[in-house]
Protein backbone atom coordinates (compact mmCIF):
# COMPACT_ATOMS: atom_id res chain seq x y z
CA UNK A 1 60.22 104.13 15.68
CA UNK A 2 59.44 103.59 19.09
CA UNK A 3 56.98 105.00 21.06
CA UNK A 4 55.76 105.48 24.64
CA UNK A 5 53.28 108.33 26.49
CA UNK A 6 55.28 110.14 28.86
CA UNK A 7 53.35 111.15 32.10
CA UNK A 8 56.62 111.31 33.81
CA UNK A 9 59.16 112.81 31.37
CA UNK A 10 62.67 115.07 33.68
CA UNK A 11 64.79 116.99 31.30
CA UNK A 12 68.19 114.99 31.30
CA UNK A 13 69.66 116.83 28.22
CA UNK A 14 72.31 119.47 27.90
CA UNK A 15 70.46 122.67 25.54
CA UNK A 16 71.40 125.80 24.62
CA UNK A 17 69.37 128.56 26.31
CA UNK A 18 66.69 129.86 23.20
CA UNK A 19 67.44 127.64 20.54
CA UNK A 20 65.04 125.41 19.05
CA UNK A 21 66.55 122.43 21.21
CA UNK A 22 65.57 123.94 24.41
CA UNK A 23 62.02 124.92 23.32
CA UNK A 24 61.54 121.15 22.11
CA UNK A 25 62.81 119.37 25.18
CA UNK A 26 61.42 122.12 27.54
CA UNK A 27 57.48 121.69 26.31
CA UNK A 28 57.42 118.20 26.29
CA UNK A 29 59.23 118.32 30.11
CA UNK A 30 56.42 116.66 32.13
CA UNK A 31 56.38 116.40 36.06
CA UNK A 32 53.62 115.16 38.27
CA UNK A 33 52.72 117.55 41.32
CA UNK A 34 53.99 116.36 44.40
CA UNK A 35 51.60 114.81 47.21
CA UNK A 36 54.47 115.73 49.52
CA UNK A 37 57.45 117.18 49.22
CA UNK A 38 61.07 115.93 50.51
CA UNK A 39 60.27 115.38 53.95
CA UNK A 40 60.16 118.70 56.02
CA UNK A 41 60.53 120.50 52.83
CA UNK A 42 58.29 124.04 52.80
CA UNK A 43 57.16 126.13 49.35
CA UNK A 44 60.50 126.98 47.94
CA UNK A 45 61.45 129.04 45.12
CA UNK A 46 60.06 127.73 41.61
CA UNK A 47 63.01 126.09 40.71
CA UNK A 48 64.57 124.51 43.74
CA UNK A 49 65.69 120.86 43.57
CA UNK A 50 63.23 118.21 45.01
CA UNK A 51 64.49 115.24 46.54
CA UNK A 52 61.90 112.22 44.87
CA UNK A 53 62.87 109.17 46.59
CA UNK A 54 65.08 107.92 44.11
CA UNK A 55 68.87 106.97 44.02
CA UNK A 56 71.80 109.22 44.45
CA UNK A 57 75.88 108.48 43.71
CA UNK A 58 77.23 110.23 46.41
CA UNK A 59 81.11 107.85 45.74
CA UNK A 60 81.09 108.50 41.68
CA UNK A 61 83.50 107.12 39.34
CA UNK A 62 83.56 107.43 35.50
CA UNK A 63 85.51 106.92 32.29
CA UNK A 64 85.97 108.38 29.23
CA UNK A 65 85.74 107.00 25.59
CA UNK A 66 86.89 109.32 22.54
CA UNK A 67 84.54 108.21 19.63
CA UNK A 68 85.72 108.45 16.16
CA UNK A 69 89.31 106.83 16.11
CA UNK A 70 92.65 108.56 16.97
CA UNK A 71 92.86 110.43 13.86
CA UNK A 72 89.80 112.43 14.73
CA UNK A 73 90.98 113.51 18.12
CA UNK A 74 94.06 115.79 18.83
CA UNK A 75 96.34 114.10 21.69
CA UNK A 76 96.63 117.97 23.65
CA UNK A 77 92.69 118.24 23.81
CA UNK A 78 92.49 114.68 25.05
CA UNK A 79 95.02 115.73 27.85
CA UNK A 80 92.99 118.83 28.47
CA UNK A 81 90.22 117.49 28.73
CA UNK A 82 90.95 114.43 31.15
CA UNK A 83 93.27 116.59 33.46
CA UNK A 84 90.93 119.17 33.46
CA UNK A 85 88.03 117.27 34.03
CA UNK A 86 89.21 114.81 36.95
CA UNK A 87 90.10 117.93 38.56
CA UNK A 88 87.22 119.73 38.78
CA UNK A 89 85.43 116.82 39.73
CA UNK A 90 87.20 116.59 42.60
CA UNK A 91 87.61 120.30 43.37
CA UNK A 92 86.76 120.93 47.28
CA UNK A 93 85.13 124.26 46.33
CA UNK A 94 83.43 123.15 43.43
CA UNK A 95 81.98 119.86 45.49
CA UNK A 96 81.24 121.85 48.14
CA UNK A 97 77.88 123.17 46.64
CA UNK A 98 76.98 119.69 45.36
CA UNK A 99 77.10 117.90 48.93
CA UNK A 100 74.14 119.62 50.15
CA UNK A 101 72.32 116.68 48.02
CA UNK A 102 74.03 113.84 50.36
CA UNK A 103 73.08 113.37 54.06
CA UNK A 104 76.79 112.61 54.95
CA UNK A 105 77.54 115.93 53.42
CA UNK A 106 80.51 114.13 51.32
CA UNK A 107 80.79 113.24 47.84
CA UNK A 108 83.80 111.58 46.03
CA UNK A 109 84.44 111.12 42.31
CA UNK A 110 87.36 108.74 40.91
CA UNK A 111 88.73 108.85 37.25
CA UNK A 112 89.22 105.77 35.60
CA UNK A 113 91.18 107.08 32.73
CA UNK A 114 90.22 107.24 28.84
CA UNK A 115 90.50 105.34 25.64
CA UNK A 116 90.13 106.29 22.20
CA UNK A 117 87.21 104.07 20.20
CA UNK A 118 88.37 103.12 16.97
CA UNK A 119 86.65 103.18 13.71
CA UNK A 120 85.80 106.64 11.76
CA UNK A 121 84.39 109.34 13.09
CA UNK A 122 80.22 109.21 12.57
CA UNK A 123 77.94 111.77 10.73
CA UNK A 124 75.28 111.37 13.22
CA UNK A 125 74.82 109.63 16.67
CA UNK A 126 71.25 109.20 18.23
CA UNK A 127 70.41 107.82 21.43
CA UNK A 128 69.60 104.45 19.80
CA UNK A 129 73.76 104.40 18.52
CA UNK A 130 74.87 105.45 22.00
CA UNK A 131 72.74 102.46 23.40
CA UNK A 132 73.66 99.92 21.02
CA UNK A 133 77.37 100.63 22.14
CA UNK A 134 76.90 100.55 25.57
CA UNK A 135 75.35 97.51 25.33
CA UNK A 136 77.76 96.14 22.58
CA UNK A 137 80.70 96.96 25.20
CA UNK A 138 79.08 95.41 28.43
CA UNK A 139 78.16 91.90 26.81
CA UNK A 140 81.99 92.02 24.91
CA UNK A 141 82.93 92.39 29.20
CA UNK A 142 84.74 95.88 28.65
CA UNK A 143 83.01 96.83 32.15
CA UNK A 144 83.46 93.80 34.01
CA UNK A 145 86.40 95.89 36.17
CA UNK A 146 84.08 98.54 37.22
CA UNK A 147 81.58 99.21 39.53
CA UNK A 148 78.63 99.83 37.66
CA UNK A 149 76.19 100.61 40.01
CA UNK A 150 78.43 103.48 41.04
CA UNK A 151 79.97 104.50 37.23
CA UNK A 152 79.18 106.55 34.49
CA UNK A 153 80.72 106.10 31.22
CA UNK A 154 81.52 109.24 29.43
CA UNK A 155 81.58 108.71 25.82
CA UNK A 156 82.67 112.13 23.84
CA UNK A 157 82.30 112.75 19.96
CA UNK A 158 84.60 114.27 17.91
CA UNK A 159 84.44 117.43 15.91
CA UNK A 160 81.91 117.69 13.18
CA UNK A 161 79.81 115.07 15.40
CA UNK A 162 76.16 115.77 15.12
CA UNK A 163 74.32 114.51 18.34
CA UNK A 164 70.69 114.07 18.87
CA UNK A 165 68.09 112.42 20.83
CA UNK A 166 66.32 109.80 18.22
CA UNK A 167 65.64 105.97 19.84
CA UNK A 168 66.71 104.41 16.76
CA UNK A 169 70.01 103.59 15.64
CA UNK A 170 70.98 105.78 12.83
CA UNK A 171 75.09 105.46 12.35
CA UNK A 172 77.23 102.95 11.25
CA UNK A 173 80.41 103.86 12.61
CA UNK A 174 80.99 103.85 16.39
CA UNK A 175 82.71 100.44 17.36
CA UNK A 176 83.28 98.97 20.53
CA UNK A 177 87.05 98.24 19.64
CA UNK A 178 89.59 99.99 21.41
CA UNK A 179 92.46 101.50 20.30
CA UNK A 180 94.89 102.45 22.97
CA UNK A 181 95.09 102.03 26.30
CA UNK A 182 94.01 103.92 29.34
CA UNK A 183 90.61 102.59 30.72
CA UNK A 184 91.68 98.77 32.81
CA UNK A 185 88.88 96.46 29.96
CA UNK A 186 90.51 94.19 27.41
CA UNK A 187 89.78 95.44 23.88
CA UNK A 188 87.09 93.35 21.54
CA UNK A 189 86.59 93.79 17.83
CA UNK A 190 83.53 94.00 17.99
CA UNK A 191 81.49 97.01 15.74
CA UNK A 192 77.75 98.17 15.40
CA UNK A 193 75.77 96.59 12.94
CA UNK A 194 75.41 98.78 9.53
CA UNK A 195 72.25 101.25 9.25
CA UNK A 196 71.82 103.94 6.92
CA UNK A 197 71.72 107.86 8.13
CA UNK A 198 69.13 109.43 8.17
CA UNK A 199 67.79 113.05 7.96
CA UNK A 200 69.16 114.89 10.95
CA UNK A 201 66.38 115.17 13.38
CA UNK A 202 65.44 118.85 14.20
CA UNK A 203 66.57 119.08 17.88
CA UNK A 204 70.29 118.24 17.24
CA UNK A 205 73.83 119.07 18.35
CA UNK A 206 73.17 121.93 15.76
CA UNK A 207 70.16 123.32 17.19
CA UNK A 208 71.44 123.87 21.04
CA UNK A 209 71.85 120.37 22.20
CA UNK A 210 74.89 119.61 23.96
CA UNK A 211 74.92 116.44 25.29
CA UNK A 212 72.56 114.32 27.79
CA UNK A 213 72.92 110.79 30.05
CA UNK A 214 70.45 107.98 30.82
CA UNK A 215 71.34 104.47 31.36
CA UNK A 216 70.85 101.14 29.60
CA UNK A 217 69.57 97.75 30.70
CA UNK A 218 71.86 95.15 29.31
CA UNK A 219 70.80 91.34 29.34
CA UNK A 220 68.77 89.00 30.93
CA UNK A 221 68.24 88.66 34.42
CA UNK A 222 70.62 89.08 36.50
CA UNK A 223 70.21 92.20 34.11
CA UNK A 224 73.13 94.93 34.17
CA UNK A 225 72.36 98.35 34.45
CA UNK A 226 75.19 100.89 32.40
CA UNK A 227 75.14 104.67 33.44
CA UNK A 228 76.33 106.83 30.44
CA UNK A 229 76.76 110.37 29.26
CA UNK A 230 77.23 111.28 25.82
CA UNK A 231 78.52 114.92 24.54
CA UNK A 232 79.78 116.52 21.30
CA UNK A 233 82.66 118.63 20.69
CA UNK A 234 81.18 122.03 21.12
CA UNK A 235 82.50 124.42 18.57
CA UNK A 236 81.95 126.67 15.58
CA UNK A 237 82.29 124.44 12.62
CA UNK A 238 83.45 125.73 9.22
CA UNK A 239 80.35 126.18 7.28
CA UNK A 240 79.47 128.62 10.26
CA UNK A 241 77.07 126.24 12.35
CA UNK A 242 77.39 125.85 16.07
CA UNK A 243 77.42 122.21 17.30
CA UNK A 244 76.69 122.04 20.70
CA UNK A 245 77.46 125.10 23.09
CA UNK A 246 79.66 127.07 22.87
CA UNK A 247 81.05 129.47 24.86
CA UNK A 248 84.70 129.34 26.02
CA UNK A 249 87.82 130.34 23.69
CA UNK A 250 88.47 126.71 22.73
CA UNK A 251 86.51 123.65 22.08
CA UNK A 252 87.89 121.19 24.97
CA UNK A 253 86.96 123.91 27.24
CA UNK A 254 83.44 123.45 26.31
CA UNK A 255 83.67 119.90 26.40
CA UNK A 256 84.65 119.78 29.86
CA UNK A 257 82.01 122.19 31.23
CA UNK A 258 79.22 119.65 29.53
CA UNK A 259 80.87 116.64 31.14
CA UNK A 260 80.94 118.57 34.52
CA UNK A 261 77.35 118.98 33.70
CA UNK A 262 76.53 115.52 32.65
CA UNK A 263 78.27 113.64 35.67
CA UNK A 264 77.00 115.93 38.11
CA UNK A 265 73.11 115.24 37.47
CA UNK A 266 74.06 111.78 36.99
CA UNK A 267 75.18 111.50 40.49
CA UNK A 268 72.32 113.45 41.82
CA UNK A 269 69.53 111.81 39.53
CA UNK A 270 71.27 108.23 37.75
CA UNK A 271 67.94 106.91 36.99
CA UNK A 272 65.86 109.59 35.19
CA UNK A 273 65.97 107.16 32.23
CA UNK A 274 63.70 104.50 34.20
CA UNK A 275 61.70 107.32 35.21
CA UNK A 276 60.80 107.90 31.53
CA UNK A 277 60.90 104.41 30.52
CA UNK A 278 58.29 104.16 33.15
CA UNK A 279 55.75 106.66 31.54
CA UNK A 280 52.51 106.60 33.05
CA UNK A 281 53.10 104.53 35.66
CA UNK A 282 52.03 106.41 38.87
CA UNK A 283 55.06 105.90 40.23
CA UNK A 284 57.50 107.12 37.83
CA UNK A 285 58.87 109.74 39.46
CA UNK A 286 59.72 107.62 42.32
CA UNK A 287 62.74 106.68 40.22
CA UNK A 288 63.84 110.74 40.29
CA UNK A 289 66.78 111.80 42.45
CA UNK A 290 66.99 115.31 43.13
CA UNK A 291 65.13 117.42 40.04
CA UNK A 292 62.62 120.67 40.19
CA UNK A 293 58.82 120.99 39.93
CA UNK A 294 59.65 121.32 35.80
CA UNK A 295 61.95 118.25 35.56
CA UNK A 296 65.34 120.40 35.29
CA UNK A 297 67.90 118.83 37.13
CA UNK A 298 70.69 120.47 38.73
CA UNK A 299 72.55 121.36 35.46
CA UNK A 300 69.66 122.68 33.77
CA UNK A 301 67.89 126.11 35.23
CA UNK A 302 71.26 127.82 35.81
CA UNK A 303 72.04 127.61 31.72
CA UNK A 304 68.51 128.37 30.84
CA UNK A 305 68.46 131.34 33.35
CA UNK A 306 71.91 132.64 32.37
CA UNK A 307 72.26 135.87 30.01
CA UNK A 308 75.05 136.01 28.95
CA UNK A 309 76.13 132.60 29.28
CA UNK A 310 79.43 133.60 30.38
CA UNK A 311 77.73 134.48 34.05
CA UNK A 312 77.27 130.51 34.58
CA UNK A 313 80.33 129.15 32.15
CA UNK A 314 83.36 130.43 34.15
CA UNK A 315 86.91 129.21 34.33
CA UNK A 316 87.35 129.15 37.56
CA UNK A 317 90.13 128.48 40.36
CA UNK A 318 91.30 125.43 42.00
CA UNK A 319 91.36 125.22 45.52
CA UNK A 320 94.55 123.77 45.21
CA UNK A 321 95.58 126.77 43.31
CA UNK A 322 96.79 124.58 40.67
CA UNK A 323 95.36 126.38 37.95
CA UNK A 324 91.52 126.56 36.74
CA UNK A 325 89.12 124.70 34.88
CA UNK A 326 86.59 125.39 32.34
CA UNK A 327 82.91 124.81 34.69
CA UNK A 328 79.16 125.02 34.15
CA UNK A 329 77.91 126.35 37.70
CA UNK A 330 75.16 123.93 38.99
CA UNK A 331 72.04 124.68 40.48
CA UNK A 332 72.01 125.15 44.44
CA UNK A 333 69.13 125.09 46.69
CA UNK A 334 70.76 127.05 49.57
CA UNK A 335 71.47 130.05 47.50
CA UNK A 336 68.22 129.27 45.18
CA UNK A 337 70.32 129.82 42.06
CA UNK A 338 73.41 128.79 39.89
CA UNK A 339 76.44 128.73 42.62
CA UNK A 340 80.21 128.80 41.72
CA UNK A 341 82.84 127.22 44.11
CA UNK A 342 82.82 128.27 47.64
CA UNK A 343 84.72 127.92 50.56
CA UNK A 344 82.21 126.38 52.93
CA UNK A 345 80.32 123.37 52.39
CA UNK A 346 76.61 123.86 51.74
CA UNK A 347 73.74 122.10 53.42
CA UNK A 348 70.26 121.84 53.57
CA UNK A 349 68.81 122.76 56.94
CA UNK A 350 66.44 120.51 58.14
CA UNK A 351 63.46 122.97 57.74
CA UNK A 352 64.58 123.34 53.76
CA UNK A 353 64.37 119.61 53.17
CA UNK A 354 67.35 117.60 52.73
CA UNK A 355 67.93 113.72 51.69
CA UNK A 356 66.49 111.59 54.01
């Protein structure tokens, strides 16, 4: 088992407000105080967004990988979820509270499409499995088409999926093959190496966590870096457990509000996984985007704050008036709370702070 002292240690995971997941990841949150804040930035409210020096994706682009094979995945929730997805990504009202974290006060997100990863559907996935695939898929050159300082690579579990957060590799059965097409990569047989499962660890998927993102370092130098997310199907499984959170009628509801969470602190903080990698190193945080004085990023306070969590998971309406989408309302520094879509774009006045 690895491991490393964390003076510098954001969030970055998706938890369930009051569940043993949130309690775990919330204690061991660690954040240095700040010798100064963004520059022209006064005391704000506790939980206000601080800009750290680090990189923002204000031009994101992402894809999607279904994990477990196509038996384990039902073609109408793969639909819903892309369509859905893509569009509230690019949602005018919906992006209009997130630009306040770019100085051109513009933001753009592009959908590269999905494909389905074949193999069967794992028991468990830990951190360690999600790396090993990411790195599995970069050296087979399934991202050579993309733009990887500016993508994230979405990779959603199945139903009955149990998620956590362990370094190690614990699952034997997410490959890197793909099985239909979608995402522009050429498809290599090419599978994790066999470990055995072991004992869930106590801050799963079944104990509020919902998904999280980091990145991964793949090869020598010139070494790539991968952005990811990973996310499990939130529902109410059979034997009566929750996996994940749930909180809309149907499961690829859910799954869309984490990914809406997920892509939207990985544009506004990509490399919170250096940050941590980086441990006591004094400058640590320097690798933060835009998190607050706890180490919640823009996803997090609003679902921790939120009682019921219906006032912060809304379906809400398109500006195209196409419809709505299934949303987790992010964090917003010039309302100093959880903000749905509005008409007008937000900004940061110069006396509150904004990106330099």
């Amino acid at each position: 088992m690895r491991k490393q002292a964390f003076e510098v240690r954001p969030m970055k995971v998706f938890v369930r407000p009051n569940s043993s997941a949130e309690r775990g990841f919330h204690s061991r949150a660690v954040m240095p105080k700040p010798e100064v804040l963004a520059p022209g930035l006064p005391p704000t409210p506790e939980h206000n967004l601080i800009f750290h020096g680090g990189k923002t994706i204000a031009d994101l682009s992402y894809a999607n990988y279904y994990v477990g094979g196509a038996g384990a995945w039902d073609p109408d929730d793969i639909q819903s979820i892309d369509t859905a997805l893509a569009a509230a990504m690019t949602d005018q009202n919906l992006n209009n509270v997130m630009v306040q974290y770019y100085p051109g006060g513009k933001i753009t997100t592009l959908f590269f499409g999905s494909q389905i990863l074949a193999g069967p559907p794992p028991a468990v996935v830990s951190q360690g499995d999600v790396e090993n695939l990411v790195s599995s898929m970069c050296n087979a050159g399934q991202f050579d088409n993309f733009d990887l300082s500016t993508t994230v690579m979405n990779f959603l579990l199945p139903s009955g999926t149990i998620l956590n957060t362990n370094l190690d590799p614990t699952t034997v059965a997410i490959s890197a093959r793909m099985e239909s097409p979608g995402v522009q990569a050429p498809a290599v047989n090419k599978a994790l190496r066999p470990i055995e499962v072991p004992q869930e660890n106590e801050e799963d998927s079944t104990q509020g966590l919902g998904g999280y993102h980091g990145s991964v370092r793949v090869g020598a130098a010139p070494e790539k870096i991968v952005y990811y997310s990973v996310g499990v199907f939130s529902e109410q499984m059979a034997n009566g457990t929750t996996n994940g959170i749930v909180v809309f009628d149907k499961p690829w509801k859910n799954v869309v509000a984490t990914f809406y969470h997920e892509l939207n602190e990985a544009r506004t903080d990509p490399d919170v996984e250096d940050a941590i990698r980086a441990g006591n190193d004094p400058n640590a945080v320097r690798f933060l985007g835009w998190t607050s004085q706890q180490g919640e990023e823009c996803g997090d306070f609003p679902v921790f704050e939120a009682n019921p969590l219906s006032q912060v998971f809304q379906e809400v309406p398109l500006t195209n008036s196409n419809g709505t989408v299934p949303v987790q309302f992010q964090y917003s520094n010039a309302v100093e709370g959880p903000e749905g879509p509005t008409p007008n774009p937000e900004t940061l006045s110069q006396s509150a702070g904004g990106q330099p």
